[in-house]
Protein backbone atom coordinates (compact mmCIF):
# COMPACT_ATOMS: atom_id res chain seq x y z
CA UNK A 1 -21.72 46.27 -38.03
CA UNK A 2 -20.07 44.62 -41.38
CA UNK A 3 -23.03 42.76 -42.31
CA UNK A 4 -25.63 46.02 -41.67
CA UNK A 5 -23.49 48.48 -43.76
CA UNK A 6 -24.23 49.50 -47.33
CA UNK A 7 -22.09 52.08 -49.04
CA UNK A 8 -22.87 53.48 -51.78
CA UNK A 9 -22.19 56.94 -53.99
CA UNK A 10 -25.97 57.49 -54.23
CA UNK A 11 -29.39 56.66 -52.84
CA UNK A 12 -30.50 56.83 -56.23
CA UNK A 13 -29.03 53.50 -56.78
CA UNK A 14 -30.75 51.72 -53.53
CA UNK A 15 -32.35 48.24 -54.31
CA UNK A 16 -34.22 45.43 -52.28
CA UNK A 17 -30.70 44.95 -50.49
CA UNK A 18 -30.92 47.80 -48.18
CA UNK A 19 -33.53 46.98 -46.22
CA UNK A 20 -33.04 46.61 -42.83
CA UNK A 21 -29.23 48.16 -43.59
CA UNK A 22 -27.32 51.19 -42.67
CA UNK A 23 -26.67 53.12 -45.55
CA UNK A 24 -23.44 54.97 -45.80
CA UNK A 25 -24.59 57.13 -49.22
CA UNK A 26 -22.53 60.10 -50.86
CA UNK A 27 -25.77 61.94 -51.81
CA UNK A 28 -26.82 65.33 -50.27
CA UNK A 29 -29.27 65.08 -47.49
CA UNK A 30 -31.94 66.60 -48.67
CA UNK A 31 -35.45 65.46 -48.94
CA UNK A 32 -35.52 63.40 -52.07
CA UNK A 33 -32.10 61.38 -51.01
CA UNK A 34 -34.30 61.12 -47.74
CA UNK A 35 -37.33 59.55 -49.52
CA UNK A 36 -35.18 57.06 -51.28
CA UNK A 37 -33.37 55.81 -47.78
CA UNK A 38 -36.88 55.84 -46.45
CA UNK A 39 -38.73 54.02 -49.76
CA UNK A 40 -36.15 50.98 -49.42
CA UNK A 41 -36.52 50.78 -45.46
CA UNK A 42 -32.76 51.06 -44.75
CA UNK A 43 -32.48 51.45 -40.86
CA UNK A 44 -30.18 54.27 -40.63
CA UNK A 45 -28.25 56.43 -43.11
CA UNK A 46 -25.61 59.13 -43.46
CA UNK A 47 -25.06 61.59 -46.05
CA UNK A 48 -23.41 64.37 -47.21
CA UNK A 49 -24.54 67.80 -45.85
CA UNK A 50 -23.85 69.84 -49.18
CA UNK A 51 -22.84 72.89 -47.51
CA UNK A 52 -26.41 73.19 -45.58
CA UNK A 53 -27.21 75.86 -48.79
CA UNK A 54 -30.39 78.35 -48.93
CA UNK A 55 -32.88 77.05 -46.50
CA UNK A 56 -31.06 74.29 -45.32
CA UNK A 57 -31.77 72.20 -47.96
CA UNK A 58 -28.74 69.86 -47.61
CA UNK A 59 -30.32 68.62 -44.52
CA UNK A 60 -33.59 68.82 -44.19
CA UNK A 61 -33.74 64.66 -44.88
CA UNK A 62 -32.69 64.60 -41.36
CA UNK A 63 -36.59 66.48 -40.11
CA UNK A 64 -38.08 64.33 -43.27
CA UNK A 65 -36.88 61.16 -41.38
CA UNK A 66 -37.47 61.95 -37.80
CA UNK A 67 -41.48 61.22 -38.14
CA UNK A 68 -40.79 57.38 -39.57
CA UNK A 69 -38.75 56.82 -37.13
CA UNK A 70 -35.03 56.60 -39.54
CA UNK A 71 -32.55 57.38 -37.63
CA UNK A 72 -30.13 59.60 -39.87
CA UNK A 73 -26.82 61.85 -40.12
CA UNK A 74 -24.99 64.04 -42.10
CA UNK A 75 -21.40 64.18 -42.55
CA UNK A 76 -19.79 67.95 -43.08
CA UNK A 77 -18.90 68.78 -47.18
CA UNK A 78 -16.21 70.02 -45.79
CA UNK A 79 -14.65 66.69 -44.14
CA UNK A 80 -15.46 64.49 -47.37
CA UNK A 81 -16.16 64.48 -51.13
CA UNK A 82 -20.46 64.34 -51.94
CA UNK A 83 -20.66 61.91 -54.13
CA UNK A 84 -18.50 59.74 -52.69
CA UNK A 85 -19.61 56.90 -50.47
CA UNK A 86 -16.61 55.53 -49.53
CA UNK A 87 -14.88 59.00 -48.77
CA UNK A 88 -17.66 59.57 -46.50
CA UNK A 89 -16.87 56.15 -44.39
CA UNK A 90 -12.84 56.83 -44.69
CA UNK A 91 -13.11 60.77 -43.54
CA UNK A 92 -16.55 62.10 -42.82
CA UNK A 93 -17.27 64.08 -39.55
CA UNK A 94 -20.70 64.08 -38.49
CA UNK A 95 -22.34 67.67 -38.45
CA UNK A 96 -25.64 67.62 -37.93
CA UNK A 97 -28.18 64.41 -36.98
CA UNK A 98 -31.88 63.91 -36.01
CA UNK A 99 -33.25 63.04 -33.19
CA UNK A 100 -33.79 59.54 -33.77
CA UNK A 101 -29.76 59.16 -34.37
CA UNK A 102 -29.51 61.25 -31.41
CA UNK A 103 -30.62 58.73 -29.55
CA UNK A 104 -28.48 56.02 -30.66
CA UNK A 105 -25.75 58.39 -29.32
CA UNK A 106 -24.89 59.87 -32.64
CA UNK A 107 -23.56 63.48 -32.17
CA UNK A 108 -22.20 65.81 -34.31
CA UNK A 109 -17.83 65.65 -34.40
CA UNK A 110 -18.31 62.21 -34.77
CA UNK A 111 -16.58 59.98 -37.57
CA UNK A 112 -18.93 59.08 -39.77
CA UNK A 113 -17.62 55.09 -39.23
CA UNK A 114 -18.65 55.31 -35.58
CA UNK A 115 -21.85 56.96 -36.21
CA UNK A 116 -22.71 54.23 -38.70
CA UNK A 117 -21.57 51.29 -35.81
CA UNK A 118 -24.13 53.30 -33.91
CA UNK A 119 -26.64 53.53 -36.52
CA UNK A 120 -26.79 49.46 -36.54
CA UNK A 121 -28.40 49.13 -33.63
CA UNK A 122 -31.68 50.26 -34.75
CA UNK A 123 -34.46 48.67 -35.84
CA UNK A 124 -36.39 48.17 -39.04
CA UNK A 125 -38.75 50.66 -39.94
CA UNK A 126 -42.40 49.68 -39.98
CA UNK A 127 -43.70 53.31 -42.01
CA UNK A 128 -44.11 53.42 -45.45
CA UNK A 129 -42.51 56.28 -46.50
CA UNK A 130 -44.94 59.23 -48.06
CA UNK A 131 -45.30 59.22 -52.07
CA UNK A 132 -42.25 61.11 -53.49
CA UNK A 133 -42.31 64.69 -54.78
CA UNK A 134 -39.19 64.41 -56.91
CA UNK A 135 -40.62 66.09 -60.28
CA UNK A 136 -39.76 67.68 -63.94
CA UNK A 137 -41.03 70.02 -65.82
CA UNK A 138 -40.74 71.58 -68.43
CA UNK A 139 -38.78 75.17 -68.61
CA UNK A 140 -40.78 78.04 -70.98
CA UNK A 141 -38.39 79.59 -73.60
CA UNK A 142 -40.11 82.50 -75.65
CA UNK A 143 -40.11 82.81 -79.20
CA UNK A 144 -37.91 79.71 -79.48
CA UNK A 145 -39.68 77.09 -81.36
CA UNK A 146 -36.87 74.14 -82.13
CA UNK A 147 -35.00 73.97 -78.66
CA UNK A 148 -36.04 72.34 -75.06
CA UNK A 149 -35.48 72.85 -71.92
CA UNK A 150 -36.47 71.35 -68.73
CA UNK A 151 -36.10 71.50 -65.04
CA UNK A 152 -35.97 68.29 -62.83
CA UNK A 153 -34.98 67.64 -58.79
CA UNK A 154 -32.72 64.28 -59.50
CA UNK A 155 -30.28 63.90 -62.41
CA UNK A 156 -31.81 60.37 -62.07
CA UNK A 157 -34.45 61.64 -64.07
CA UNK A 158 -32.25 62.06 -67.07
CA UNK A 159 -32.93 59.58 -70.39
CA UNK A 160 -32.44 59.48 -73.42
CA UNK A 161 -35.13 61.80 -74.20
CA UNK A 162 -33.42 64.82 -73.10
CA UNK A 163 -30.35 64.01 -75.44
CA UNK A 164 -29.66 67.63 -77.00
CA UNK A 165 -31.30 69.29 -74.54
CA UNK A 166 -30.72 72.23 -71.78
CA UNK A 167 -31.18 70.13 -68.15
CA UNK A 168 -31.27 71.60 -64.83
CA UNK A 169 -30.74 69.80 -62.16
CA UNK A 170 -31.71 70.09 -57.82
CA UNK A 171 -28.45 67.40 -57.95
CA UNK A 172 -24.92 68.33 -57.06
CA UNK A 173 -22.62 68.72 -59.37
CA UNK A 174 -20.10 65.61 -58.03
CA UNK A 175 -18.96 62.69 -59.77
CA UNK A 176 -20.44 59.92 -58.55
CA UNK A 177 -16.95 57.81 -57.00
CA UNK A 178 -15.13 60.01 -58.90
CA UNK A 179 -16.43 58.57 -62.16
CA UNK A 180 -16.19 60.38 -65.63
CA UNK A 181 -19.00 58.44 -66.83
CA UNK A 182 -21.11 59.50 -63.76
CA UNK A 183 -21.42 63.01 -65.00
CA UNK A 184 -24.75 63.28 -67.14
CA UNK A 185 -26.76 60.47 -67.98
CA UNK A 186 -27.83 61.65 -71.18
CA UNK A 187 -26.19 63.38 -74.39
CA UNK A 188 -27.37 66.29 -73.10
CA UNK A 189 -26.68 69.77 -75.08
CA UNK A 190 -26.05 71.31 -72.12
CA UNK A 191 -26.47 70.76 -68.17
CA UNK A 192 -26.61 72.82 -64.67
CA UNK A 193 -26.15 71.29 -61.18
CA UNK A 194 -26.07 72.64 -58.21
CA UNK A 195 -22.30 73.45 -56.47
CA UNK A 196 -23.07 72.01 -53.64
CA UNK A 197 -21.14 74.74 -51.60
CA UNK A 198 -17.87 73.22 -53.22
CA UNK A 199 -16.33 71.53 -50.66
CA UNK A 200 -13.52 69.23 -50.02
CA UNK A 201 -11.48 68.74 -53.03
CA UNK A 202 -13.75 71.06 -55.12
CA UNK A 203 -16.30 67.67 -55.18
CA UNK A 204 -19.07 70.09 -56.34
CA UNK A 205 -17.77 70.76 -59.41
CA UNK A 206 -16.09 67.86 -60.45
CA UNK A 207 -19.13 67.24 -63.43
CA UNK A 208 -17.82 69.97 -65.03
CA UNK A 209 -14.35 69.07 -66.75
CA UNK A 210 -15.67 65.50 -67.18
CA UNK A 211 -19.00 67.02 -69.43
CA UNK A 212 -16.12 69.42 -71.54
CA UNK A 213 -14.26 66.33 -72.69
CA UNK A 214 -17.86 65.41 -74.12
CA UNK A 215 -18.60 68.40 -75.56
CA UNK A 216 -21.24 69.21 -73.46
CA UNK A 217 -21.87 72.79 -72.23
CA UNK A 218 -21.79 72.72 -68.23
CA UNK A 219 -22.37 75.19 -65.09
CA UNK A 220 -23.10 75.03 -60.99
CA UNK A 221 -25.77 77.61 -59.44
CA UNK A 222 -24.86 78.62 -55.93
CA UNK A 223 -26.25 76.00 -53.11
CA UNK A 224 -26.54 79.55 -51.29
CA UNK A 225 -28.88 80.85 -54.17
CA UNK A 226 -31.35 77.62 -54.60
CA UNK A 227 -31.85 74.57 -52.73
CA UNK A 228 -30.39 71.32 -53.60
CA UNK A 229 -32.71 69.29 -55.25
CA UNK A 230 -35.35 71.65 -56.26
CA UNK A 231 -34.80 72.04 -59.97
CA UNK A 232 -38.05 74.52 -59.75
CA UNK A 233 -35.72 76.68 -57.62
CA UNK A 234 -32.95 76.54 -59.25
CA UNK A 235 -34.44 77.87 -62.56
CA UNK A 236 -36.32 80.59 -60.15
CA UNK A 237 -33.55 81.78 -58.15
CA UNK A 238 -30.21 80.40 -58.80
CA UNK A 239 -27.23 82.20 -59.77
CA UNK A 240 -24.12 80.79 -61.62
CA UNK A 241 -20.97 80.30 -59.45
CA UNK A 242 -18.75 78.24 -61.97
CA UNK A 243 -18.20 77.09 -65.79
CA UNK A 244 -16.50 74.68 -67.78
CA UNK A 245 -14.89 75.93 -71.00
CA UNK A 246 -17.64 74.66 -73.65
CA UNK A 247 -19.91 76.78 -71.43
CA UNK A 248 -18.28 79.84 -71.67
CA UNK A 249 -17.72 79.52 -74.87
CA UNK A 250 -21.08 80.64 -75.12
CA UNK A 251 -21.31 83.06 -73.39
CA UNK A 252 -22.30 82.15 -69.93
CA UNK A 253 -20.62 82.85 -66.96
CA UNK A 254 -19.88 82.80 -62.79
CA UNK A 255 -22.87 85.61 -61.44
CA UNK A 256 -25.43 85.32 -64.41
CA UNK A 257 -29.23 83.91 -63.39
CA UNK A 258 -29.68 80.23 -64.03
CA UNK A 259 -32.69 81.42 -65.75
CA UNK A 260 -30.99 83.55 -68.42
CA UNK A 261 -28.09 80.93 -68.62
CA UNK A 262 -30.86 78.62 -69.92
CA UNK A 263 -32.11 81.58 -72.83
CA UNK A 264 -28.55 81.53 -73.40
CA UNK A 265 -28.23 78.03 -74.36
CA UNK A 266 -31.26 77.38 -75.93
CA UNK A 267 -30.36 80.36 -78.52
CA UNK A 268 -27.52 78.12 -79.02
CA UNK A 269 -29.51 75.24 -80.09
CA UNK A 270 -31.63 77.38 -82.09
CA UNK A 271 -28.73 78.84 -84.02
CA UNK A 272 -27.07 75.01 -84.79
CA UNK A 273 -30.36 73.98 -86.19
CA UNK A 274 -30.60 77.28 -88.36
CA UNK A 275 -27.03 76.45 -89.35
């Protein structure tokens, strides 16, 4: 199985080297993390199922995959860290698969080591996978003319360009490997993942003291309140479940909207350039 198995702390980070692999990936399994496993024709993957969330969104990579044929897992939040490949091959349980890894004999209660051995024995796919619908946009902010604000599926999507910025992200709010650095790709003024039900080890919201020691302004959204990896839903419908300290220091806090978080900061900005 050695010479199959990839492991990684996110699909994002897939290159020519995983095809034809099983990839062992400490991303939620939602349908973007799906696309990428399916866009570098890995054979099999597992991933982390993010607390299932609002509509099932942690796992609904699993249905994504079934048509091309993937098979594909996910390992319970609750058994080991998202964002964290490596914690998923030491500790994950299995808690939900597709029917393609249900036929390899992959069940849920299963480590996640022996579901990968299993994993191995499938083939290459031969589908393309469908053309992504990871997006941005930008997020409206009335009668405020200097600050920006923007909405986006993947915290891949971050550059440089958002540097003082308000960011919301569809991706959890994990270190990737436990990595400081991990946290936000960008100088961003302030940034929103989502909590990725918690989980082991409080994973979800391990961005959050690592973005205070930079001075940026950082807050989870429920996975129960917007689904994971939909920054269009998180601005619509999710609701604030934790802070760091640079956050509340302006005012936000655990139970506000996401959408009236990002007012919030962006009078912020406005008042530092007025300053």
């Amino acid at each position: 199985m050695l010479e199959r198995l990839i492991v990684v702390d996110s699909v994002t980070r897939l290159g020519p080297e995983a095809q034809g692999r099983v990839i062992v990936g400490g991303s939620h399994g939602g349908i973007y993390a799906a696309y990428l496993a399916a866009k570098a024709r890995t054979a099999g993957v597992v991933l982390n199922d993010a607390g299932l969330g609002l509509d099932g969104a942690g796992i609904a990579g699993l249905a994504y995959l079934d048509p091309l044929g993937i098979p594909a897992a996910c390992c319970s939040h609750r058994s080991a860290r998202i964002g964290d490949g490596f914690d998923l091959l030491g500790r994950g349980v299995v808690s939900h698969v597709n029917r393609a890894a249900a036929a390899l004999g992959v069940e849920p209660g299963m480590w996640c080591r022996e579901a990968a051995r299993r994993l191995a024995a499938a083939p290459v796919p031969v589908m393309d996978a469908p053309d992504s619908v990871e997006s941005r946009f930008p997020v409206d902010l009335p009668g405020l003319h200097r600050a920006r604000a923007c909405a986006m599926d993947s915290n891949s999507l971050m550059t440089a360009d958002d540097d003082g910025t308000v960011v919301v992200t569809g991706s959890h709010g994990g270190l990737l490997g436990g990595r400081p650095e991990s946290a936000a790709r960008a100088a961003v003024f302030a940034a929103l993942y989502n909590d990725a039900d918690g989980g082991i080890d409080g994973a979800g919201f391990t961005r959050l003291p690592a973005l205070d020691a930079r001075g940026i302004a950082a807050a989870t959204y429920s996975a129960w309140t917007a689904r994971i990896g939909d920054g269009r839903s998180a601005v619509e419908t999710g609701i604030i479940s934790c802070v760091n300290a640079c956050a509340a220091s302006l005012g936000l806090k655990p139970g506000m909207r996401v959408r009236d978080a990002v007012t919030l900061l962006a009078e912020a900005i406005e008042k530092d350039h007025r300053a």
